[in-house]
N, C-alpha and C. Protein backbone atom coordinates (compact mmCIF):
# COMPACT_ATOMS: atom_id res chain seq x y z
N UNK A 1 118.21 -23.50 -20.30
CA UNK A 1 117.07 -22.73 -19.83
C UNK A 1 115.98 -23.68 -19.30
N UNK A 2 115.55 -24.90 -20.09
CA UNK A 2 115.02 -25.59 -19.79
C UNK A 2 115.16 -26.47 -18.15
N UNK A 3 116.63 -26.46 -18.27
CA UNK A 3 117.03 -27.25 -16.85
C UNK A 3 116.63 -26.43 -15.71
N UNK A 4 116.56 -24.95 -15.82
CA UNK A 4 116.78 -24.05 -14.56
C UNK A 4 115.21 -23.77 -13.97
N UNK A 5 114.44 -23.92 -15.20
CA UNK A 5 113.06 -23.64 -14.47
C UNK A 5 112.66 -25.47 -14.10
N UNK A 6 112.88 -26.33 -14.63
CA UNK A 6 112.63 -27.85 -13.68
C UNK A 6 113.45 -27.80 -12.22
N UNK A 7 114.28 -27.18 -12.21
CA UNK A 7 114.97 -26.95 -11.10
C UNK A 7 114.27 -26.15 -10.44
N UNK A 8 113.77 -25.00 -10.39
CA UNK A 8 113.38 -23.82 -10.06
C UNK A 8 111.84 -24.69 -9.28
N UNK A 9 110.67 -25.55 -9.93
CA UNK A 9 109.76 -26.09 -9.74
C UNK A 9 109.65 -27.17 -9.03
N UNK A 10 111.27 -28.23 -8.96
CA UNK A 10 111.45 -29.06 -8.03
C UNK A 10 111.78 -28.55 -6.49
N UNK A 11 112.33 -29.78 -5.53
CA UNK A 11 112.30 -29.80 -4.08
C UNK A 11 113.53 -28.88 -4.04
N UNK A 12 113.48 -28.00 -3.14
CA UNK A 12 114.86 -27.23 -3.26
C UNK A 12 115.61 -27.55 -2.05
N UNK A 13 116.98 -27.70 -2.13
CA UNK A 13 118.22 -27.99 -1.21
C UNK A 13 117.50 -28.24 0.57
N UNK A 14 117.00 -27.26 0.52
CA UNK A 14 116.63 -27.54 2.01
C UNK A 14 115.29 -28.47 1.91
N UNK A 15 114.26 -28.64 1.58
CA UNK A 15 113.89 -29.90 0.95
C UNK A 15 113.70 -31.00 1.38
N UNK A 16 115.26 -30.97 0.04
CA UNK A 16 115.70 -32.14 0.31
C UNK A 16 116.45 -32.96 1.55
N UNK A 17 117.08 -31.81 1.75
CA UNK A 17 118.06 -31.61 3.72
C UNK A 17 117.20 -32.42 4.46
N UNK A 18 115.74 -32.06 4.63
CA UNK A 18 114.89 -32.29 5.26
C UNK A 18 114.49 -33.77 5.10
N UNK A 19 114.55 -34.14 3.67
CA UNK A 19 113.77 -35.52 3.73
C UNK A 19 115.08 -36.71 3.36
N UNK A 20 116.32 -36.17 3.51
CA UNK A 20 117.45 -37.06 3.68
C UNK A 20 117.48 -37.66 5.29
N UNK A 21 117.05 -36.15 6.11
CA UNK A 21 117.47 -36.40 7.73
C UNK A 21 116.42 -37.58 8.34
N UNK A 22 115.08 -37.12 7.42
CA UNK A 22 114.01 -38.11 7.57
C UNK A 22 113.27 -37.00 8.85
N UNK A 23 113.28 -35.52 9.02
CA UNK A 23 112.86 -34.81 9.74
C UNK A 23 111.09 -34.53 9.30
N UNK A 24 110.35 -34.69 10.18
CA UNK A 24 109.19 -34.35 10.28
C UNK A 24 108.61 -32.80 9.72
N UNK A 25 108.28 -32.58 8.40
CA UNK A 25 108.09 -31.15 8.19
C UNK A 25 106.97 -31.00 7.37
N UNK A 26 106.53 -29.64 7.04
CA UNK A 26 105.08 -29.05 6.29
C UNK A 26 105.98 -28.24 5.76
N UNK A 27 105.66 -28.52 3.98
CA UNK A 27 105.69 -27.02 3.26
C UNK A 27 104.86 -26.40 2.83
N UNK A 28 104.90 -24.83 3.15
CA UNK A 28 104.11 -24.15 2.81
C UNK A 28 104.35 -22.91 1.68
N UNK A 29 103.46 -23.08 0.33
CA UNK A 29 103.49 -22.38 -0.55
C UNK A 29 102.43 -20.82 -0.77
N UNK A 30 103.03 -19.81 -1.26
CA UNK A 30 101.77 -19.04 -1.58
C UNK A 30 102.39 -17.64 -2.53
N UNK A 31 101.64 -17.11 -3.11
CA UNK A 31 102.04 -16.26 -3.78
C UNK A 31 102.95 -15.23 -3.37
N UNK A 32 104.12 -15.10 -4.16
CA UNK A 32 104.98 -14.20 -3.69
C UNK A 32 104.59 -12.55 -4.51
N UNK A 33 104.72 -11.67 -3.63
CA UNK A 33 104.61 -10.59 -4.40
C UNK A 33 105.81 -9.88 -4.62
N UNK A 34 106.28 -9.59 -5.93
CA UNK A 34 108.03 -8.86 -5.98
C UNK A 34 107.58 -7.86 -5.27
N UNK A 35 106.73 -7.31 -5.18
CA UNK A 35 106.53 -5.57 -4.63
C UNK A 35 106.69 -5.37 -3.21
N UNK A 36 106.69 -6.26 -2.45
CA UNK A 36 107.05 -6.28 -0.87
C UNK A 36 108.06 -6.47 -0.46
N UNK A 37 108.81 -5.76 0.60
CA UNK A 37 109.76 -5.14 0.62
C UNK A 37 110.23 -6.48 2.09
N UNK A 38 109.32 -6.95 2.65
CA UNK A 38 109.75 -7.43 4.11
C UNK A 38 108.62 -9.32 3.71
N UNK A 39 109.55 -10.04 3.55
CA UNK A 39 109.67 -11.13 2.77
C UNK A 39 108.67 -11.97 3.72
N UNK A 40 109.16 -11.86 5.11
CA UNK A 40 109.07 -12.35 6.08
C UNK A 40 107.78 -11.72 6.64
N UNK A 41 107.20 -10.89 6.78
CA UNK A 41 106.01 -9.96 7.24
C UNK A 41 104.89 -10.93 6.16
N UNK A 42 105.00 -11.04 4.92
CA UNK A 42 104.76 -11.41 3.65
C UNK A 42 104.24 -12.44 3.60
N UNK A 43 104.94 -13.51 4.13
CA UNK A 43 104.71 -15.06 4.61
C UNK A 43 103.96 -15.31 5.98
N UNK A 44 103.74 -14.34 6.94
CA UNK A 44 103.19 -14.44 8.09
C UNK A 44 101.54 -13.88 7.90
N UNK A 45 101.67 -13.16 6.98
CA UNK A 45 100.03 -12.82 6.59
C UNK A 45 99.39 -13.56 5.58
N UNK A 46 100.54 -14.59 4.52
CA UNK A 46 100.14 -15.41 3.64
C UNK A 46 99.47 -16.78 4.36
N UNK A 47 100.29 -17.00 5.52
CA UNK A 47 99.99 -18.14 5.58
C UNK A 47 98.90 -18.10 6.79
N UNK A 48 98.56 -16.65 7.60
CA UNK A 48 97.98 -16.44 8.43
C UNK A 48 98.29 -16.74 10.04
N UNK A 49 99.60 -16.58 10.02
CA UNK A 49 100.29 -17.27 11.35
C UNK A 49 101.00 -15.90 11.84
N UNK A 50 101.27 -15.90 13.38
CA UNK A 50 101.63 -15.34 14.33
C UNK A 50 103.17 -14.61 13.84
N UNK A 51 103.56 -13.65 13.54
CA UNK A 51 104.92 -13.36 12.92
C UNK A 51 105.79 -14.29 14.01
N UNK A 52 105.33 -14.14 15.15
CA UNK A 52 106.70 -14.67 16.11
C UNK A 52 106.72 -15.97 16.03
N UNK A 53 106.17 -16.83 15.19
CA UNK A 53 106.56 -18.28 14.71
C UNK A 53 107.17 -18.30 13.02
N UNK A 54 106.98 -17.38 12.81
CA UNK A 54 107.79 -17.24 11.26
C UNK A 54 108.73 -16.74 11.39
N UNK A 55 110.48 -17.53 11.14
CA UNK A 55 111.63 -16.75 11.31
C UNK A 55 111.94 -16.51 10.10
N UNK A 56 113.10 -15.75 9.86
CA UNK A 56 113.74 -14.75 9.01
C UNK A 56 114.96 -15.20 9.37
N UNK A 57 115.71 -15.83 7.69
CA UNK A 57 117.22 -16.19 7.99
C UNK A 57 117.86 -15.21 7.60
N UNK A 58 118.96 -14.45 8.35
CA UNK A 58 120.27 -13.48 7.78
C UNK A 58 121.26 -14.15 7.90
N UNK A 59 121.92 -13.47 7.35
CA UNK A 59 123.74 -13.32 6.92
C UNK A 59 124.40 -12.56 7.92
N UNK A 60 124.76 -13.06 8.59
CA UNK A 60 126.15 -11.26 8.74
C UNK A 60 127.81 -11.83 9.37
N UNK A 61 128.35 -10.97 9.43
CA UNK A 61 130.02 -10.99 9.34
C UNK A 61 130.27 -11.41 11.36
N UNK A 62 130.87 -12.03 11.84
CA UNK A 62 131.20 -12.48 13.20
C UNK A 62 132.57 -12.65 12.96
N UNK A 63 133.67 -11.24 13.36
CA UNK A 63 134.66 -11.10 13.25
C UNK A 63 135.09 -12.08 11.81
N UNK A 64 134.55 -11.58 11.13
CA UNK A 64 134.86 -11.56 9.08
C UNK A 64 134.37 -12.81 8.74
N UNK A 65 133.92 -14.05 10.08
CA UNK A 65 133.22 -14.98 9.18
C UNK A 65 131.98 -14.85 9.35
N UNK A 66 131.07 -15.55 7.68
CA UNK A 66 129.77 -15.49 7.43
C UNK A 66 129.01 -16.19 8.29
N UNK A 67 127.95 -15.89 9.36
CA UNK A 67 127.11 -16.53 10.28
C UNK A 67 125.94 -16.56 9.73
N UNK A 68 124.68 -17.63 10.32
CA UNK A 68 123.49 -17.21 9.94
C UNK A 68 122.98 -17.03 10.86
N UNK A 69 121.99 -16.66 11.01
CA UNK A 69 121.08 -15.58 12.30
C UNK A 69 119.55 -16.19 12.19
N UNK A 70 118.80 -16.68 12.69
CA UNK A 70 117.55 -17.01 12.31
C UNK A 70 116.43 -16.39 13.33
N UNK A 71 116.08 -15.59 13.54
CA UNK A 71 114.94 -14.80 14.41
C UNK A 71 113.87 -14.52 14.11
N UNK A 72 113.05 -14.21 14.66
CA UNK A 72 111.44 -14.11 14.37
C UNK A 72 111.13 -12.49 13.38
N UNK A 73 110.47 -13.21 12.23
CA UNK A 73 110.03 -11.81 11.46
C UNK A 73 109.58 -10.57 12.38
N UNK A 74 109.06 -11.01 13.70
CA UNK A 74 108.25 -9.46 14.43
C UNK A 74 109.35 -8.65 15.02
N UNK A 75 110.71 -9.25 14.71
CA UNK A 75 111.88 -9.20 16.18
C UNK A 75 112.87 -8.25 14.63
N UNK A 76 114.04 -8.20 14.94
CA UNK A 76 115.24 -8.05 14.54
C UNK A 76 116.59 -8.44 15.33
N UNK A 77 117.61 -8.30 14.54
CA UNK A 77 118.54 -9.19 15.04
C UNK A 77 119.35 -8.28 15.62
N UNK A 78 119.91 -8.81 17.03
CA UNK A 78 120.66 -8.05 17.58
C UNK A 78 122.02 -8.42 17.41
N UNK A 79 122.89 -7.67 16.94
CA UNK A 79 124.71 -7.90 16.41
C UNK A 79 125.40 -8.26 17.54
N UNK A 80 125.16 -7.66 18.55
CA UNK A 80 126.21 -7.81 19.90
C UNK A 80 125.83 -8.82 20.40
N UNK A 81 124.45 -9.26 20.16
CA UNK A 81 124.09 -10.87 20.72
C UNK A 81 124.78 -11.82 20.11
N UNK A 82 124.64 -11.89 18.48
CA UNK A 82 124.83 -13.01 17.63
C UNK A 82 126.07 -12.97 17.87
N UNK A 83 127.23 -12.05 18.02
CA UNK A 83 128.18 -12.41 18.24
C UNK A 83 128.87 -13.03 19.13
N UNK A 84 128.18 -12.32 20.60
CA UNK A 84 128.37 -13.46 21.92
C UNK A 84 127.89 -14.71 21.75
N UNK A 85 126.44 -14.75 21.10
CA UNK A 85 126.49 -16.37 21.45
C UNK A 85 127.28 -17.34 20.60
N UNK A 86 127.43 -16.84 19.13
CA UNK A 86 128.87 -18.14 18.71
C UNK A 86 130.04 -17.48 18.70
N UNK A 87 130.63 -16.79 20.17
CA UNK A 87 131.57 -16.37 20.54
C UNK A 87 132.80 -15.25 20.09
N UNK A 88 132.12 -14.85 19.32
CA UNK A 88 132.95 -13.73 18.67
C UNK A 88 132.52 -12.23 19.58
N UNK A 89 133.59 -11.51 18.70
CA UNK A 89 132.97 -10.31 19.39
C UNK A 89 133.07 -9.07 18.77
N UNK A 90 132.57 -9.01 17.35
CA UNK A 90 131.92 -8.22 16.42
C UNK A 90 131.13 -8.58 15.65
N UNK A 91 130.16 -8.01 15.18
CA UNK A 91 129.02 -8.68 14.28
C UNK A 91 128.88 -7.44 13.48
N UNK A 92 128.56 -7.25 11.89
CA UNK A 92 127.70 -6.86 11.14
C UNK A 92 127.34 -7.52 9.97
N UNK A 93 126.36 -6.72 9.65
CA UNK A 93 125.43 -7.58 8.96
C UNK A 93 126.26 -7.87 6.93
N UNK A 94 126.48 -9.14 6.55
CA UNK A 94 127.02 -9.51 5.19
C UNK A 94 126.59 -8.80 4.67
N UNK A 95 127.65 -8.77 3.39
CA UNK A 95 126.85 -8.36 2.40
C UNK A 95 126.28 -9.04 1.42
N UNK A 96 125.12 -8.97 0.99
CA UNK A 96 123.78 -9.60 0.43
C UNK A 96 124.58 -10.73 -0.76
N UNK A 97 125.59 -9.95 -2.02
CA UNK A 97 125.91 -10.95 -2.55
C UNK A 97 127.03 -12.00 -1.81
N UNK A 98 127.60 -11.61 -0.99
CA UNK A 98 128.74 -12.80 -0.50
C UNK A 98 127.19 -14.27 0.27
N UNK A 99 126.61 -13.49 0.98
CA UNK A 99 125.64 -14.64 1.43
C UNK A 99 124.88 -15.65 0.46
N UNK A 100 124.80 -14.60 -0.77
CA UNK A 100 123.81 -15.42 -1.39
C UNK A 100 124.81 -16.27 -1.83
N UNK A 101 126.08 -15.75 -2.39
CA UNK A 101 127.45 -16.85 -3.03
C UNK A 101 127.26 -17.88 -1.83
N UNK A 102 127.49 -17.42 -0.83
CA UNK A 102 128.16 -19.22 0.05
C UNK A 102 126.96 -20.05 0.31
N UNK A 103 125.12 -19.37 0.64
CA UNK A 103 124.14 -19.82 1.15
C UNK A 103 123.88 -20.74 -0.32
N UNK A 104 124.11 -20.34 -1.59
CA UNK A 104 123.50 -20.84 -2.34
C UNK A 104 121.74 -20.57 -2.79
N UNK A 105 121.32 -19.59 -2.03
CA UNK A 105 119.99 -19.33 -2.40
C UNK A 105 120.17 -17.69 -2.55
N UNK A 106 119.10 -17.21 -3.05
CA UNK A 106 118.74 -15.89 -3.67
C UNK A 106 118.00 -15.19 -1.94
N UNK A 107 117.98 -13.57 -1.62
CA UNK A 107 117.77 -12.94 -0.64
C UNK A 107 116.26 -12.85 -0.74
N UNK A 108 115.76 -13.06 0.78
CA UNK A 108 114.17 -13.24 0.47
C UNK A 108 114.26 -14.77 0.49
N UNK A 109 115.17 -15.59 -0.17
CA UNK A 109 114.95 -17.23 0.13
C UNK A 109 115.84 -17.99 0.86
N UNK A 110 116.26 -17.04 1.31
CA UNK A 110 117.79 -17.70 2.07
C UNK A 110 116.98 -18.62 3.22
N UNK A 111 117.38 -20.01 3.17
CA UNK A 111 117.23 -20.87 4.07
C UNK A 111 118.29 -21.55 4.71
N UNK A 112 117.92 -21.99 6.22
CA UNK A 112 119.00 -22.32 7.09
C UNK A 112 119.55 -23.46 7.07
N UNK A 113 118.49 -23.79 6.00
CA UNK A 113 118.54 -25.59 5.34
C UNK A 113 119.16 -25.75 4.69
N UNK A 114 119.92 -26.51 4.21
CA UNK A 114 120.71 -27.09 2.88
C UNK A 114 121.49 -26.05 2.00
N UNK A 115 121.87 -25.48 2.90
CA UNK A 115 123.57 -24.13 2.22
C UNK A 115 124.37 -25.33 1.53
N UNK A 116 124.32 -23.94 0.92
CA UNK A 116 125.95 -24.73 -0.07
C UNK A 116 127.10 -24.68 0.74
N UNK A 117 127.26 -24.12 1.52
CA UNK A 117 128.53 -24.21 2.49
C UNK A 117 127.65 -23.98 4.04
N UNK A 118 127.86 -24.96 4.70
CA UNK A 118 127.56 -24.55 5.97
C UNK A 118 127.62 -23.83 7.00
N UNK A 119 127.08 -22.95 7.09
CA UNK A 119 127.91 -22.15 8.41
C UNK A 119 127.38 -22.00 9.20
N UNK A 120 128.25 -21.61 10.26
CA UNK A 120 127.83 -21.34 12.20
C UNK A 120 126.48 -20.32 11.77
N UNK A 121 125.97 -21.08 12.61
CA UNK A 121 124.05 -20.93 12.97
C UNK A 121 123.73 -20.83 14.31
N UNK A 122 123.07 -19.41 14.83
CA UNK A 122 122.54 -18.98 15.56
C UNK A 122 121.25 -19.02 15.55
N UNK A 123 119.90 -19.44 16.31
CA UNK A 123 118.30 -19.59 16.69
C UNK A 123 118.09 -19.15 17.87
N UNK A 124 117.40 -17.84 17.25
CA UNK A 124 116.74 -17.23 18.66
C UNK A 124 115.71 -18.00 19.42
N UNK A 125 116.03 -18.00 21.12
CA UNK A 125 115.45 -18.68 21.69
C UNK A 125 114.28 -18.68 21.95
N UNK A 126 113.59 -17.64 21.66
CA UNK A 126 112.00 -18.08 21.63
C UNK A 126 111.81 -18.79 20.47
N UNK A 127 112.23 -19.48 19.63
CA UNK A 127 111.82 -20.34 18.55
C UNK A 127 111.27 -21.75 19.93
N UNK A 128 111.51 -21.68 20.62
CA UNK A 128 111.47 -22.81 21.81
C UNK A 128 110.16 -22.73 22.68
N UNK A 129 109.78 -21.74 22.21
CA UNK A 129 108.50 -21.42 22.91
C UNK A 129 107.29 -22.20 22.43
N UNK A 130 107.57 -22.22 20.60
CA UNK A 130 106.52 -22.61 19.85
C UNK A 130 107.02 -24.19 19.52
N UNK A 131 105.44 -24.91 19.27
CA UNK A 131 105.74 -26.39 18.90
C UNK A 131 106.17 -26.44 17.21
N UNK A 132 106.00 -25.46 16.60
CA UNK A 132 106.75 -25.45 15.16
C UNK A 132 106.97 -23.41 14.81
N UNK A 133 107.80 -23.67 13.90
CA UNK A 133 108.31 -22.34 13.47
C UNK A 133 108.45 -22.70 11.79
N UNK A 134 108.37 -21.79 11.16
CA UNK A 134 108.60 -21.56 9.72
C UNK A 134 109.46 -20.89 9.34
N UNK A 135 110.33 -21.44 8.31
CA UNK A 135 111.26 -20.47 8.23
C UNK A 135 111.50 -20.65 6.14
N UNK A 136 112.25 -20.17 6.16
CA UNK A 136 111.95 -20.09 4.64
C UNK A 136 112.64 -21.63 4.02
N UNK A 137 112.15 -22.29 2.75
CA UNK A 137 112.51 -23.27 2.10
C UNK A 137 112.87 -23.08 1.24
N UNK A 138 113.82 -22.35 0.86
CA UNK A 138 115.45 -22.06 0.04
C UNK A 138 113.97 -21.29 -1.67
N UNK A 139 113.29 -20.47 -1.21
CA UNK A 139 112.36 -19.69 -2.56
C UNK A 139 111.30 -18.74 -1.83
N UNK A 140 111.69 -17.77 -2.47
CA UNK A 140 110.65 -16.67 -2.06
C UNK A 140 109.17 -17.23 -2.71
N UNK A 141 108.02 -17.44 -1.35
CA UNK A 141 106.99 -17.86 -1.81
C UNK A 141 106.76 -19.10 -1.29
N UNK A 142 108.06 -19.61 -0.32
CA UNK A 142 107.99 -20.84 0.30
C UNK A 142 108.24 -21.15 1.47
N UNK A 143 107.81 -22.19 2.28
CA UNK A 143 107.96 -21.99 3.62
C UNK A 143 107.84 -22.94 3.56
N UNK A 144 108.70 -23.55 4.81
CA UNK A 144 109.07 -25.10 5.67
C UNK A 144 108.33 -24.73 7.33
N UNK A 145 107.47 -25.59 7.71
CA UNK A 145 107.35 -25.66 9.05
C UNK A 145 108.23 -26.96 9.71
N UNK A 146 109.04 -26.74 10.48
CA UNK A 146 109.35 -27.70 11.62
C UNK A 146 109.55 -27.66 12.91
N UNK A 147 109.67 -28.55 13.81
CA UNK A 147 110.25 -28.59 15.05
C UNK A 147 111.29 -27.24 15.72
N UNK A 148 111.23 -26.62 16.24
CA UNK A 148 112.51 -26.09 16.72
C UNK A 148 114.08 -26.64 17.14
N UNK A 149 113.47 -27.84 17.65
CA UNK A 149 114.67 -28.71 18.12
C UNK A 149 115.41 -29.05 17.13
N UNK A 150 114.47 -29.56 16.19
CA UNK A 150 114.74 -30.22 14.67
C UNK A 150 115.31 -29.00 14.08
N UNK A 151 114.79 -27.94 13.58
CA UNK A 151 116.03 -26.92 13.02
C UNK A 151 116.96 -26.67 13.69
N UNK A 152 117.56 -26.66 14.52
CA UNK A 152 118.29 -26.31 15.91
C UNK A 152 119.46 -27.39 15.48
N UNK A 153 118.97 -28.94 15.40
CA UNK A 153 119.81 -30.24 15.45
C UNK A 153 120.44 -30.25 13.73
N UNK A 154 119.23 -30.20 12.91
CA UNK A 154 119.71 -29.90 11.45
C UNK A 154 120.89 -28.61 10.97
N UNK A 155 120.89 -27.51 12.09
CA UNK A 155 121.72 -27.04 11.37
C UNK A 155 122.70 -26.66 11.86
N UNK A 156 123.02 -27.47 13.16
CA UNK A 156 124.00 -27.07 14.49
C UNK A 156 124.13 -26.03 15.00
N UNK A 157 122.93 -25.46 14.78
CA UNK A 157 122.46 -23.84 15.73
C UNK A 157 123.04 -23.98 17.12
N UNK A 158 123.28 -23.18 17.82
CA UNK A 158 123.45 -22.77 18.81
C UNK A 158 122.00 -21.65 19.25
N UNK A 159 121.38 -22.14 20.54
CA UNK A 159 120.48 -21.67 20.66
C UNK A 159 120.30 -20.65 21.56
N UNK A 160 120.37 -18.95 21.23
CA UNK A 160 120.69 -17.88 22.49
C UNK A 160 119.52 -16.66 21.95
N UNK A 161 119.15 -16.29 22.55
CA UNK A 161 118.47 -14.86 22.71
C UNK A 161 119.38 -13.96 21.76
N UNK A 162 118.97 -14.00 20.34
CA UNK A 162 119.88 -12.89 19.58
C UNK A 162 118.73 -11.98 18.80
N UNK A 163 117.67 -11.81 19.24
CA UNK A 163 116.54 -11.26 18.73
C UNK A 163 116.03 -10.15 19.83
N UNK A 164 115.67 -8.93 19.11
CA UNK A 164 114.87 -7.30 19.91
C UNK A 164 113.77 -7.72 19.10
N UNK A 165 112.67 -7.32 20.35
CA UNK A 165 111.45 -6.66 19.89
C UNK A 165 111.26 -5.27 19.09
């Protein structure tokens, strides 16, 4: 019990991802509230920033394998996109426990950073617009700012328009 909350209080996986690559980043902390339903909405009024620079990592199925999806909290993810751009050609969305099994983080903290198993990564292309984006740092209540390029290169994203207004 003791080990899980020093764990819980230390640098988490993505983090660390970050300061192995030697990538340029800001974390940002702030109170999480369990009672909010949109994690991502949550973090864009915490930290007082533009939703369309705060992304939102998902899960979902690209002809049965697990993808991640990273798009802007103001946006949602479009299925028929994510699937064209890492070439498949069905998409729906995982289910919550298989993601959290392979991502290694809990829903609400899923980061694109430092999975326990890596997988094909999609970044919507307006992340390219902005000189940094936030996206979550593997804990609800936490946030990583970096580069776009730099998340893009860190997590072998493929970079396509998979995000609706």
């Amino acid at each position: 019990m003791k080990k899980s909350r020093k764990q819980q209080s230390g640098p988490t996986p993505a983090i660390v991802a970050l300061e192995r690559a030697g990538t340029a980043f800001t974390v940002h902390a702030y109170p999480h509230d369990p009672a909010v339903a949109s994690y991502g909405e949550e973090a864009a009024r915490a930290l007082g920033r533009d939703p369309g620079q705060i992304f939102k990592t998902l899960v979902a199925e690209v002809d049965g394998a697990l993808t991640v999806a990273v798009v802007p909290v103001s946006g949602s993810l479009d299925l028929k996109a994510l699937a064209a751009a890492v070439g498949g050609k069905r998409a729906a969305m995982a289910d919550p426990a298989a993601a959290e099994r392979s991502t290694g983080y809990v829903r609400g903290g899923i980061s694109p950073l430092g999975q326990r198993k890596r997988l094909p990564t999609a970044l919507d292309a307006s992340a390219s617009a902005h000189p940094t984006v936030c996206v979550s740092a593997g804990r609800r209540g936490l946030e990583v700012e970096l580069a776009p390029a730099d998340l893009a290169a860190l997590t072998g994203a493929v970079v396509a328009p998979i995000a609706r207004s």
